[in-house]
Protein backbone atom coordinates (compact mmCIF):
# COMPACT_ATOMS: atom_id res chain seq x y z
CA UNK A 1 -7.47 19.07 46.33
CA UNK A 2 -9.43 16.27 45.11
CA UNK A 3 -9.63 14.13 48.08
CA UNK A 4 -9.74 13.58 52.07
CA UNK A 5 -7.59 10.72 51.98
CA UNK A 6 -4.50 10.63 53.65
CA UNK A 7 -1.35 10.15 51.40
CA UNK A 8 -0.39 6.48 50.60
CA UNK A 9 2.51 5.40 52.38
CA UNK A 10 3.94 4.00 49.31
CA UNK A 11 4.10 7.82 47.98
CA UNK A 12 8.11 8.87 47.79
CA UNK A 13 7.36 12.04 46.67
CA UNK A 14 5.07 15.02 47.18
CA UNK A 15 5.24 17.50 44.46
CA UNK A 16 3.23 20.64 45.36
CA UNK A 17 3.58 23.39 42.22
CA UNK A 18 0.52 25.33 40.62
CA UNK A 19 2.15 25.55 36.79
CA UNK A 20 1.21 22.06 35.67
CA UNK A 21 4.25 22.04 32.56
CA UNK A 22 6.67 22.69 35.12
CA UNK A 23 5.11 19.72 37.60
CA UNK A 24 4.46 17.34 34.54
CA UNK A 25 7.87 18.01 33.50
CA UNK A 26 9.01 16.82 37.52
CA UNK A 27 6.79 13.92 37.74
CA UNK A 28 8.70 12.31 35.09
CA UNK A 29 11.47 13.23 35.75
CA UNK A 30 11.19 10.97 39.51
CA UNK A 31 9.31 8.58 37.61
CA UNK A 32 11.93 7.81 34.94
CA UNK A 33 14.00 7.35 38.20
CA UNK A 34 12.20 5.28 40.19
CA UNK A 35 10.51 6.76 42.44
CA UNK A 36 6.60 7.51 43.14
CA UNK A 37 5.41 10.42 42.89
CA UNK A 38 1.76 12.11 44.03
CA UNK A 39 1.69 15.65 42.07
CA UNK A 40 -0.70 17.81 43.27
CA UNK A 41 -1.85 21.89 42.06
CA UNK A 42 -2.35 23.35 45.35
CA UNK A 43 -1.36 22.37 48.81
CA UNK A 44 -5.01 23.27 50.27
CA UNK A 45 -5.17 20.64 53.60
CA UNK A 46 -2.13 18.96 52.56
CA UNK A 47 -0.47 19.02 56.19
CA UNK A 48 -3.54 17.24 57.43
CA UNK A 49 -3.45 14.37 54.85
CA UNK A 50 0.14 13.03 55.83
CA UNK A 51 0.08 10.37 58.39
CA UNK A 52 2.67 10.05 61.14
CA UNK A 53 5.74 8.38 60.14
CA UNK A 54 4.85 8.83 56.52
CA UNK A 55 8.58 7.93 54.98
CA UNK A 56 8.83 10.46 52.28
CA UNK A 57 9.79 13.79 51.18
CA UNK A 58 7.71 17.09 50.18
CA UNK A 59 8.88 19.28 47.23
CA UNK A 60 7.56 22.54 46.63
CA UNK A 61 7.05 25.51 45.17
CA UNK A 62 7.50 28.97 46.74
CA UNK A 63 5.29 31.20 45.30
CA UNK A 64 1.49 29.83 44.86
CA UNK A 65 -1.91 31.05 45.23
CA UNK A 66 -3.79 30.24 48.34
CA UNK A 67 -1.03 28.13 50.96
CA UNK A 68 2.33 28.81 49.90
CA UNK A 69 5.54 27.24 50.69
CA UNK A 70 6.40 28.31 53.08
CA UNK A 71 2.83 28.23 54.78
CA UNK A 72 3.09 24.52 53.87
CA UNK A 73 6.64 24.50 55.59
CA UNK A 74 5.21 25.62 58.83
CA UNK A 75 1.66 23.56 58.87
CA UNK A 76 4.45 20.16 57.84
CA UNK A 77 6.48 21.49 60.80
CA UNK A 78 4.16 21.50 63.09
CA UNK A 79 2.82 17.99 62.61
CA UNK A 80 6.04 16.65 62.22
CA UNK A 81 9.59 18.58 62.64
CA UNK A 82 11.91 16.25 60.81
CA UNK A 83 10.21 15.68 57.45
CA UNK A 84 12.12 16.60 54.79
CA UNK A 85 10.82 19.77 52.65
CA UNK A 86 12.48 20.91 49.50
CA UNK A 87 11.85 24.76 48.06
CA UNK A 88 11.87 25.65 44.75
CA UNK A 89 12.52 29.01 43.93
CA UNK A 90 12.89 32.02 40.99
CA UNK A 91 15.64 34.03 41.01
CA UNK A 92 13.82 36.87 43.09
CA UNK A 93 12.94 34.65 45.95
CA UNK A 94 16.01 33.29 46.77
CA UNK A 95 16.56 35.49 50.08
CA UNK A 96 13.08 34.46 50.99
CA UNK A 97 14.19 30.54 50.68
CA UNK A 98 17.18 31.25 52.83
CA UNK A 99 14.94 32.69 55.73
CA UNK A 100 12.86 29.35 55.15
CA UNK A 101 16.24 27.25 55.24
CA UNK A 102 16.84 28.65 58.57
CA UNK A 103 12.92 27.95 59.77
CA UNK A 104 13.57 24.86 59.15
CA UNK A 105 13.59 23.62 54.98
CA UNK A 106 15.72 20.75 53.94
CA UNK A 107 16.87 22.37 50.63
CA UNK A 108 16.07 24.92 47.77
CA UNK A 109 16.65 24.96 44.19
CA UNK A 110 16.73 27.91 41.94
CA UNK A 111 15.29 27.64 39.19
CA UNK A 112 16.39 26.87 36.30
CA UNK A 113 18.15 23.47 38.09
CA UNK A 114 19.28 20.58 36.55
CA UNK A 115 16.99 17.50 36.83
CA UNK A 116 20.71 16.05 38.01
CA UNK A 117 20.37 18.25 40.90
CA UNK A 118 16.91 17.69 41.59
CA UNK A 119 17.21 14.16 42.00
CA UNK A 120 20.44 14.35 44.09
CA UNK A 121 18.57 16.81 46.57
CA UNK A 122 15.10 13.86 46.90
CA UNK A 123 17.57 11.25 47.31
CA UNK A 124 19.69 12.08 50.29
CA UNK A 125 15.88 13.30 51.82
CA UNK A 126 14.70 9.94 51.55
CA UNK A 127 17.57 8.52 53.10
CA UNK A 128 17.63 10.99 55.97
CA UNK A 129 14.39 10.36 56.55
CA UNK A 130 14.74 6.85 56.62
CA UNK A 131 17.36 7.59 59.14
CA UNK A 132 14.64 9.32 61.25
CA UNK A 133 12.43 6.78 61.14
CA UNK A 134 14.41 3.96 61.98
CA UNK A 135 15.80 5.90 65.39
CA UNK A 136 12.36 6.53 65.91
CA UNK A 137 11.25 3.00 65.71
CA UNK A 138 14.58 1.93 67.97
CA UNK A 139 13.32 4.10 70.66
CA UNK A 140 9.80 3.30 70.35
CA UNK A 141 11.03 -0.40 70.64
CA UNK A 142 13.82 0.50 73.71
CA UNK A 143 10.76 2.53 75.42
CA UNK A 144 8.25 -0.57 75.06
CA UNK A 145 10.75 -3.00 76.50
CA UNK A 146 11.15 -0.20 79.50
CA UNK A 147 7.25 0.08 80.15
CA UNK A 148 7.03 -3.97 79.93
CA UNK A 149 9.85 -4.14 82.76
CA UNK A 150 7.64 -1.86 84.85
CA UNK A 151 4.80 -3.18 84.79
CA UNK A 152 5.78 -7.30 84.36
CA UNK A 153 7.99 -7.42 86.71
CA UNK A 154 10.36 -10.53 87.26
CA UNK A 155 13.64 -11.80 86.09
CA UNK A 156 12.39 -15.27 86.15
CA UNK A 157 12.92 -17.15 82.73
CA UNK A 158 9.14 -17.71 82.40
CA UNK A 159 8.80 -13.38 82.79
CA UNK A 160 11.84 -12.97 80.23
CA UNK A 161 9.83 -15.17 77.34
CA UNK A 162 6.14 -13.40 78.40
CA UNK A 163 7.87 -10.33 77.61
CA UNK A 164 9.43 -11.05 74.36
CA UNK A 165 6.16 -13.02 73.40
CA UNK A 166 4.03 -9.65 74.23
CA UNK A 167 6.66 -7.10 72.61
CA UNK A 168 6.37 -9.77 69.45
CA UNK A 169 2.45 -9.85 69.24
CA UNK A 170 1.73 -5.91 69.85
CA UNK A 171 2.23 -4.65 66.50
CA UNK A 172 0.13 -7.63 65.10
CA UNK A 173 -3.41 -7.43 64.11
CA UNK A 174 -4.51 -10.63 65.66
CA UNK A 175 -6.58 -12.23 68.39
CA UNK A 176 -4.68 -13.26 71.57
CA UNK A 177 -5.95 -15.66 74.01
CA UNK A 178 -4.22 -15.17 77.43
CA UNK A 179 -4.01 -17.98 80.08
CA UNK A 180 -3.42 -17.72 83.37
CA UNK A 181 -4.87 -18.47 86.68
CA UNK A 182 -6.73 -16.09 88.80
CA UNK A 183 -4.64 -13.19 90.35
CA UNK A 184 -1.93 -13.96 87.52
CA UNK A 185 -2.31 -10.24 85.82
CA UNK A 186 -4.28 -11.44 82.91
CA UNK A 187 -5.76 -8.12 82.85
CA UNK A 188 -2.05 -6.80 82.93
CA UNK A 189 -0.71 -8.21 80.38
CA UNK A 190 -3.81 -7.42 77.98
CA UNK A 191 -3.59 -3.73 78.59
CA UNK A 192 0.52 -3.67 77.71
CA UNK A 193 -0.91 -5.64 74.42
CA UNK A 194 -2.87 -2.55 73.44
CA UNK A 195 -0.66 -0.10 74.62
CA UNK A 196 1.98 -1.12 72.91
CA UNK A 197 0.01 -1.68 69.86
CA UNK A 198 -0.63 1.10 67.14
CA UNK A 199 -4.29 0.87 68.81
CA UNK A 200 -2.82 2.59 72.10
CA UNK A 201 -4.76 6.00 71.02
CA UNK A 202 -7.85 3.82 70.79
CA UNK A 203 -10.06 2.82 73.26
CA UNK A 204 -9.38 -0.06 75.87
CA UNK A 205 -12.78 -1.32 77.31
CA UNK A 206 -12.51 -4.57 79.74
CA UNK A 207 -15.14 -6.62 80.50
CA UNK A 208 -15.53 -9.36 82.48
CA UNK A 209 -17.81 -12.24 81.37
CA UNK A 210 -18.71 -14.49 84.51
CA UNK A 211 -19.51 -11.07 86.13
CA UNK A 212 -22.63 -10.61 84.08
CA UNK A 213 -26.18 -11.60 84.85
CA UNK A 214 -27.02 -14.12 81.92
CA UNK A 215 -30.29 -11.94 81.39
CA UNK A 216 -28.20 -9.04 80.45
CA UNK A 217 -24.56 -10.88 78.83
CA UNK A 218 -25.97 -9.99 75.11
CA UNK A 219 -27.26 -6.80 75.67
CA UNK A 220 -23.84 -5.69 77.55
CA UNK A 221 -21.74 -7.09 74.41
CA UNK A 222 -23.43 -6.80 71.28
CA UNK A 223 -25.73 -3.75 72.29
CA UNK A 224 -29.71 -3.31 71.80
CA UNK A 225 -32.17 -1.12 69.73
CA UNK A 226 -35.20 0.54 71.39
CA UNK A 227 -37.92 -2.24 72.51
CA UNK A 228 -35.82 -4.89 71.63
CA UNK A 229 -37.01 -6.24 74.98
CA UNK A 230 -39.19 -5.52 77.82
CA UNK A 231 -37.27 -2.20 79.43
CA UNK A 232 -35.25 -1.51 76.31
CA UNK A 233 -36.81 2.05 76.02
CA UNK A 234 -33.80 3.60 73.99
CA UNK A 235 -31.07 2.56 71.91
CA UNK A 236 -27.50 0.65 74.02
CA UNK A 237 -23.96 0.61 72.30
CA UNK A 238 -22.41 -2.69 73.24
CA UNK A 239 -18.52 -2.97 73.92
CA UNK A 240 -17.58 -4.26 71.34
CA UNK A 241 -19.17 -1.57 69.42
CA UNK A 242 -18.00 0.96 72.17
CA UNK A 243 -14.33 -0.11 71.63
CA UNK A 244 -14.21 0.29 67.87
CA UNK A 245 -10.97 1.50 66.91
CA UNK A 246 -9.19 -0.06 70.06
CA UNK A 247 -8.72 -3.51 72.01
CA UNK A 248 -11.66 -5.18 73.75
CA UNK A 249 -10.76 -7.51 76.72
CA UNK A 250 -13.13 -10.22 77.49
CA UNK A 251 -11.97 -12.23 80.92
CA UNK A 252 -13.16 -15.42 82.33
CA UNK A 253 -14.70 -16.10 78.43
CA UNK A 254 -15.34 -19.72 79.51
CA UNK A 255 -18.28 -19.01 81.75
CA UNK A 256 -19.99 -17.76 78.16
CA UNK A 257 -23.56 -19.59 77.20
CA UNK A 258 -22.99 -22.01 74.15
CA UNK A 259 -25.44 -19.26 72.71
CA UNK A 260 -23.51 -16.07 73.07
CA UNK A 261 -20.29 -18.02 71.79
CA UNK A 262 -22.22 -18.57 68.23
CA UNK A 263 -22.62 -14.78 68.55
CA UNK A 264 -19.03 -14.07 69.45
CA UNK A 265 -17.55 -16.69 66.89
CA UNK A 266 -19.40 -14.63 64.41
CA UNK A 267 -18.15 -11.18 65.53
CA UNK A 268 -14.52 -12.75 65.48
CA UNK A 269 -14.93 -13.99 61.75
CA UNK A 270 -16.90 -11.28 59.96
CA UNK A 271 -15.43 -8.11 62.18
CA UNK A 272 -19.22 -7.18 62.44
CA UNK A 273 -22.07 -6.24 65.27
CA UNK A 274 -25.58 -6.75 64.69
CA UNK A 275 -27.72 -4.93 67.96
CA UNK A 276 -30.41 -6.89 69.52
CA UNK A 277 -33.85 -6.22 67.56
CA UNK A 278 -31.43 -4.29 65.21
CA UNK A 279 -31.10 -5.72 61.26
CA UNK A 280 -28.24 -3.26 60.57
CA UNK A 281 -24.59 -4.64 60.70
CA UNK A 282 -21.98 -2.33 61.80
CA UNK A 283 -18.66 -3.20 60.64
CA UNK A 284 -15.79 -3.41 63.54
CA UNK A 285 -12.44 -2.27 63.45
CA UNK A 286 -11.48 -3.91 66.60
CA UNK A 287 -8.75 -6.24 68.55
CA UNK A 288 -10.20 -8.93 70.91
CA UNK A 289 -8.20 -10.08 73.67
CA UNK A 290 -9.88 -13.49 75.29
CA UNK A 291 -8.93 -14.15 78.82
CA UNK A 292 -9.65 -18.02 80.33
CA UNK A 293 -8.24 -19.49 83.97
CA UNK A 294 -9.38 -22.93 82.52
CA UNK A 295 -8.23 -25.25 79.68
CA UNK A 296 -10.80 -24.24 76.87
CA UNK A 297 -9.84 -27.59 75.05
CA UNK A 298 -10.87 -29.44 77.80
CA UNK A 299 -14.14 -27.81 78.10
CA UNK A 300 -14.81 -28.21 74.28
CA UNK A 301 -14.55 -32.10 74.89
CA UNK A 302 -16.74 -32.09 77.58
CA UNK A 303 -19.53 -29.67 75.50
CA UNK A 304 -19.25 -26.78 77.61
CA UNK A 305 -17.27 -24.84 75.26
CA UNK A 306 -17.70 -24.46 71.43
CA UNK A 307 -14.33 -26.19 69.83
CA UNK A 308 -14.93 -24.25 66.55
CA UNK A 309 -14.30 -20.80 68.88
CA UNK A 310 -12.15 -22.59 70.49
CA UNK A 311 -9.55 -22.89 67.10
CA UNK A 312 -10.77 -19.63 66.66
CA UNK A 313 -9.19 -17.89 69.49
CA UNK A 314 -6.01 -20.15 69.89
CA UNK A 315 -4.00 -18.52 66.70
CA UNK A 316 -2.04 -16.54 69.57
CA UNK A 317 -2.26 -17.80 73.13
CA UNK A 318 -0.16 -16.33 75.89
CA UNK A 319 0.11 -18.56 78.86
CA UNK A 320 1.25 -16.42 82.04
CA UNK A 321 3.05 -18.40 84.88
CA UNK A 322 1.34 -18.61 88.11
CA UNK A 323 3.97 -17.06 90.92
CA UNK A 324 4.77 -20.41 92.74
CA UNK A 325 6.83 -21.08 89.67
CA UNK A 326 8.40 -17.51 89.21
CA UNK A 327 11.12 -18.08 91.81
CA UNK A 328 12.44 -15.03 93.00
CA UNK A 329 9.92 -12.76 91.10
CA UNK A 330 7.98 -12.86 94.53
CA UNK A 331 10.68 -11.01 96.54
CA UNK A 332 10.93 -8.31 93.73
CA UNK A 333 7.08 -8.25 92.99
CA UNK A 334 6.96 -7.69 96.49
CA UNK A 335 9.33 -4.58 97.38
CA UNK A 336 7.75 -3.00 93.97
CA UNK A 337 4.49 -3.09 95.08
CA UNK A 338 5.37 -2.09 98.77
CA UNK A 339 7.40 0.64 97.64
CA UNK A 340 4.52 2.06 95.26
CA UNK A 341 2.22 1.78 98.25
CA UNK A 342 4.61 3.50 100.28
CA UNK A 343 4.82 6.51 98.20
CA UNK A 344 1.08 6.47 97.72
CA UNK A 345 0.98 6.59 101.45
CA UNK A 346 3.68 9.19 101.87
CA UNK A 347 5.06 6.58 104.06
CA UNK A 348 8.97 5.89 104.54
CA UNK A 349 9.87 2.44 102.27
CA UNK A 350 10.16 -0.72 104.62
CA UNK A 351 12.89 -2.84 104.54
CA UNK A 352 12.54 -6.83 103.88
CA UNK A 353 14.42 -8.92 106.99
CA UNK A 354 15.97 -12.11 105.85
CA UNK A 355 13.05 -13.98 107.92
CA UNK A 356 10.13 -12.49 106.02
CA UNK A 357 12.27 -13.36 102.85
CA UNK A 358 12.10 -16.67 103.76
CA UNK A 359 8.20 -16.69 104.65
CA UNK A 360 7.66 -15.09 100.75
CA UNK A 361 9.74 -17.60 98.83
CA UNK A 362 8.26 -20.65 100.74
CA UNK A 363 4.19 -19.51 100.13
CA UNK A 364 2.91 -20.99 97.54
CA UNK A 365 0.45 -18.00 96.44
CA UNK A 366 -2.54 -19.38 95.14
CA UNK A 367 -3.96 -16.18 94.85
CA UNK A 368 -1.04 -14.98 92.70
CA UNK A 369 -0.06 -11.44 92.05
CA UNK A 370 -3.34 -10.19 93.54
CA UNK A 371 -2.55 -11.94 96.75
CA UNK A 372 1.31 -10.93 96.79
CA UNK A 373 0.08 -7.24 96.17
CA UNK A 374 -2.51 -7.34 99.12
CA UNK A 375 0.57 -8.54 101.39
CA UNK A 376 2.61 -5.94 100.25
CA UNK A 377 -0.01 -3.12 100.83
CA UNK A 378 -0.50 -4.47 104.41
CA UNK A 379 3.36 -4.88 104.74
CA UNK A 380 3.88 -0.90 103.60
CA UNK A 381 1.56 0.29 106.41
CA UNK A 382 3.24 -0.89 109.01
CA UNK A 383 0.95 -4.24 109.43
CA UNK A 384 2.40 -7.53 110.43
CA UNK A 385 3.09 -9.66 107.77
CA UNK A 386 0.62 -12.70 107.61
CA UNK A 387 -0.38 -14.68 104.99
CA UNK A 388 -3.15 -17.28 103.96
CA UNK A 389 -1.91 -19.90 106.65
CA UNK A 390 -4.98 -22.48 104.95
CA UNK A 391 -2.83 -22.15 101.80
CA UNK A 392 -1.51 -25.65 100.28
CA UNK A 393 1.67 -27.03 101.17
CA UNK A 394 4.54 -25.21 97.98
CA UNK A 395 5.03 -28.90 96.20
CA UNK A 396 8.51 -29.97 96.63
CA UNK A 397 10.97 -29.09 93.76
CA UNK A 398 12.34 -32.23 91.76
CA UNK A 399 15.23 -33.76 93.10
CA UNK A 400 15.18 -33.51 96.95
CA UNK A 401 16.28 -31.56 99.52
CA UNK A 402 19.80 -29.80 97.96
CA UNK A 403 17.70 -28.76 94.52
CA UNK A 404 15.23 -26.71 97.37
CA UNK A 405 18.09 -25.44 99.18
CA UNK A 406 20.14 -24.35 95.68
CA UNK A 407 16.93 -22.91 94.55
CA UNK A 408 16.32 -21.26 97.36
CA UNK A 409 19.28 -20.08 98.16
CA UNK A 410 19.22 -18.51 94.58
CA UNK A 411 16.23 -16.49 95.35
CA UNK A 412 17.82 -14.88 98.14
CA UNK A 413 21.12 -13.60 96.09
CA UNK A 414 18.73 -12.69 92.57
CA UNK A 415 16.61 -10.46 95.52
CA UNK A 416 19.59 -8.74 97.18
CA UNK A 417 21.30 -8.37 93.50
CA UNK A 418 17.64 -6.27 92.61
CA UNK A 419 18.27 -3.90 95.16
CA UNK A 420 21.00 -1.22 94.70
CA UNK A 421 25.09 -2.08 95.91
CA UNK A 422 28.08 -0.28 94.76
CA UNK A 423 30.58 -2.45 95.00
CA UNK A 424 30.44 -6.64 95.66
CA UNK A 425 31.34 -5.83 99.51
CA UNK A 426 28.22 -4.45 100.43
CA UNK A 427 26.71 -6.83 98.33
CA UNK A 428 28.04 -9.82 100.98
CA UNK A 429 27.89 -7.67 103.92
CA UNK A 430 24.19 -7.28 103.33
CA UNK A 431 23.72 -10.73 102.85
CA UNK A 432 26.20 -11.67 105.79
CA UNK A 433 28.85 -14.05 103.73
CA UNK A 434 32.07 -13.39 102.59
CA UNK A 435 33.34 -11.46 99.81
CA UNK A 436 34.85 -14.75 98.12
CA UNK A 437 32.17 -17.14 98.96
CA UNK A 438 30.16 -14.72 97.18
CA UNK A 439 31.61 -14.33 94.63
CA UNK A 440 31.22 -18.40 93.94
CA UNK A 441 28.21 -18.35 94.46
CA UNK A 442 27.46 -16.11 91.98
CA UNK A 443 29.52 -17.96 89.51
CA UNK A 444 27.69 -21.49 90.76
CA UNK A 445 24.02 -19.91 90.05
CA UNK A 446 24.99 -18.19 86.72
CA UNK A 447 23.78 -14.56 88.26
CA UNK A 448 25.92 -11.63 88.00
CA UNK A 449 27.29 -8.53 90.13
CA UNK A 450 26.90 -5.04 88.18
CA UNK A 451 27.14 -2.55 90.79
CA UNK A 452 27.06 1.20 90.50
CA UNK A 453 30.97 1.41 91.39
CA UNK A 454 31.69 -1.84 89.68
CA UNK A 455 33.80 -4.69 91.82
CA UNK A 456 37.67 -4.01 92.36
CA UNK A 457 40.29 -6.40 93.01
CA UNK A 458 39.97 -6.39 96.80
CA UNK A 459 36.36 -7.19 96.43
CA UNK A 460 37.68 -10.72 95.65
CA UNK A 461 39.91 -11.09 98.76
């Protein structure tokens, strides 16, 4: 082996055989058909070199000095068990590539083969494996919508499109800026970003700006040499440094000095770190997720805020929706997080009555999820259920009176439709109408009935 490198992705084919006619010959013969190959002598740290979800196929020979086949078979195995290997074999080894078909080898050809035959056998690989890889990638996808349902939870419409706008930036390698007032989850939503990212083996380091002394803000972020300052006596990695290969999350980025933004602005645009009293630049191979409860354009008109970082950061914003507008979220952000503090507790889950329903939809939260989850902690212990009672007045919703009764009355069905009901009858019965008003009800708020048992015909009566 010539090289550390792991194989190009590109690469269709891996052709492993020490008698170079014989893997000339092959090399042309997937060439002339369209396909690239990477030939190679020896299979010495092969395994190592192929990167997960690498999309194509390894053909190889049997018998070879130093790692043979069917060594290769079982180091390729072990790093991943669906990627295609083809054997080639002489005539004396073909009971040894029928042991390997059953440990686990795509295919074998006996030599002499047909180049016919050889390129039949790569082909159908390649499409099995793209087979592979696509199921992989739907689960992958199926499992990251799961994890965002558990841990942003709400069926409100403003939920539904944070979701899909988080699923949609993951896998991208850009800069997000999240808004969102304080208690919204900001923090939340930034670690889903980098675990659902191809970063999520990487590290996540969070820091939060308007926590730090302005003496110490530089050192913290960017990192110092030895005597760089009074005190400095040895060498500091900064965060961003520290989170190299990962996501750095940098809240409340507004309450910044104009001077540590020129620094940042820098670090965003050239991907490097320079230390303080340092000269060396260390190059970054990081994501940066920006975090702001205030309108950053605003304070760029008004000075406070460089408008050049600004423009900088605002390729992807994500704006999360304080709870007063989330509806019913509240109810079911509420019996999540009292049921997770039950179990924590290894308390018995409390049950929501119709009046504390009532209280939750009709507080305005301005402490947001952080406030909701406080309640809910208190509510899971067995405390009385209080909230802020200097909270501001929930502003009335457009339209009067009937829109606050619809909506409300809304929230209390989409909460009792969360929990679990076999059939539409308990449904009603548990929230004390009957079966057919119900049932238009449901139809008049566009929400619908899935129960465990399904709805039968007398459900309707």
């Amino acid at each position: 082996m010539t090289s550390d490198s792991a194989i190009d992705s590109r690469i269709q084919v891996l052709l492993i055989d020490d008698d170079a006619h014989l893997r000339q010959a092959l090399s042309q013969t997937l060439d002339l058909a369209g396909l690239k190959v990477l030939s190679l002598g020896d299979a010495q740290g092969l395994a190592a070199r192929i990167p997960a979800g690498w999309p194509g196929v390894v053909v190889s020979d049997i018998r070879m000095p130093g790692i043979d086949g069917l060594q290769l078979l079982g180091q390729l195995r072990e790093r991943d068990a669906e990627l295609p290997v083809l054997l080639i074999t002489g005539h004396g080894d073909v009971p040894l590539a029928v042991q390997a078909m059953r440990a686990g080898a795509y295919d074998f050809l006996e030599k002499p083969f047909a180049n016919d035959a050889l390129l039949d056998s790569v082909r159908r690989a390649l499409e099995l494996r793209r087979l592979v890889l696509d199921n992989r990638s739907l689960r992958m996808a199926l499992n990251d919508r799961q994890q965002l349902a558990s841990r942003l939870v709400g069926q409100s419409p403003a939920m539904q499109r944070l979701r899909e706008q988080i699923g949609a930036l993951a896998g991208i390698a850009t800069d997000v800026l999240i808004l969102g007032e304080t208690g919204a989850g900001k923090e939340v939503v930034a670690r889903a970003l980098h675990d659902l990212s191809s970063r999520r083996d990487g590290p996540f380091v969070a820091i939060n700006a308007g926590a730090l002394a302005e003496s110490v803000v530089e050192s913290e972020l960017f990192g110092h040499e030895a005597g760089a300052f009074t005190g400095a006596q040895k060498r500091r990695i900064g965060k961003f440094e520290f989170a190299n290969g990962g996501t750095l999350f940098l809240d409340e980025i507004e309450s910044m000095s104009l001077d540590v933004q020129v620094k940042l602005l820098r670090l965003l645009q050239e991907r490097v770190v320079e230390r303080l009293g340092g000269n060396q630049l260390i190059p970054l191979d990081i994501r940066v997720i920006a975090a702001t409860k205030e309108d950053l354009r605003q304070a760029a008109d008004a000075g406070r805020f460089r408008a050049d970082l600004y423009y900088r950061l605002n390729v992807a914003p994500l704006s999360i929706p304080p709870l007063r507008e989330r509806g019913e979220d509240a109810l079911l952000l509420f019996q999540h997080f009292a049921d997770a503090a039950a179990a924590r507790h290894a308390l018995a889950p409390r049950e929501l009555q119709p009046g504390q329903r009532a209280l939750l939809l009709r507080h305005p939260w301005p402490g947001n999820v952080r406030e909701l989850q406080n309640a809910a902690e208190r509510f899971a212990l067995g405390l009385e259920l209080a909230l802020d009672s200097n909270a501001p007045n929930l502003p009335p919703v457009n339209g009067g009176l009937s829109e606050q009764v619809e909506a409300f009355e809304r929230a209390l069905i989409a909460a009792e439709l969360s929990r679990p009901h076999g059939s539409l009858r308990s449904l009603a019965e548990a929230l004390g109408v009957p079966r057919k008003t119900l049932h238009d009800k449901l139809r008049k708020h566009g929400l619908n009935f899935s129960g465990a048992g399904g709805s039968s015909p007398e459900d309707f009566d």
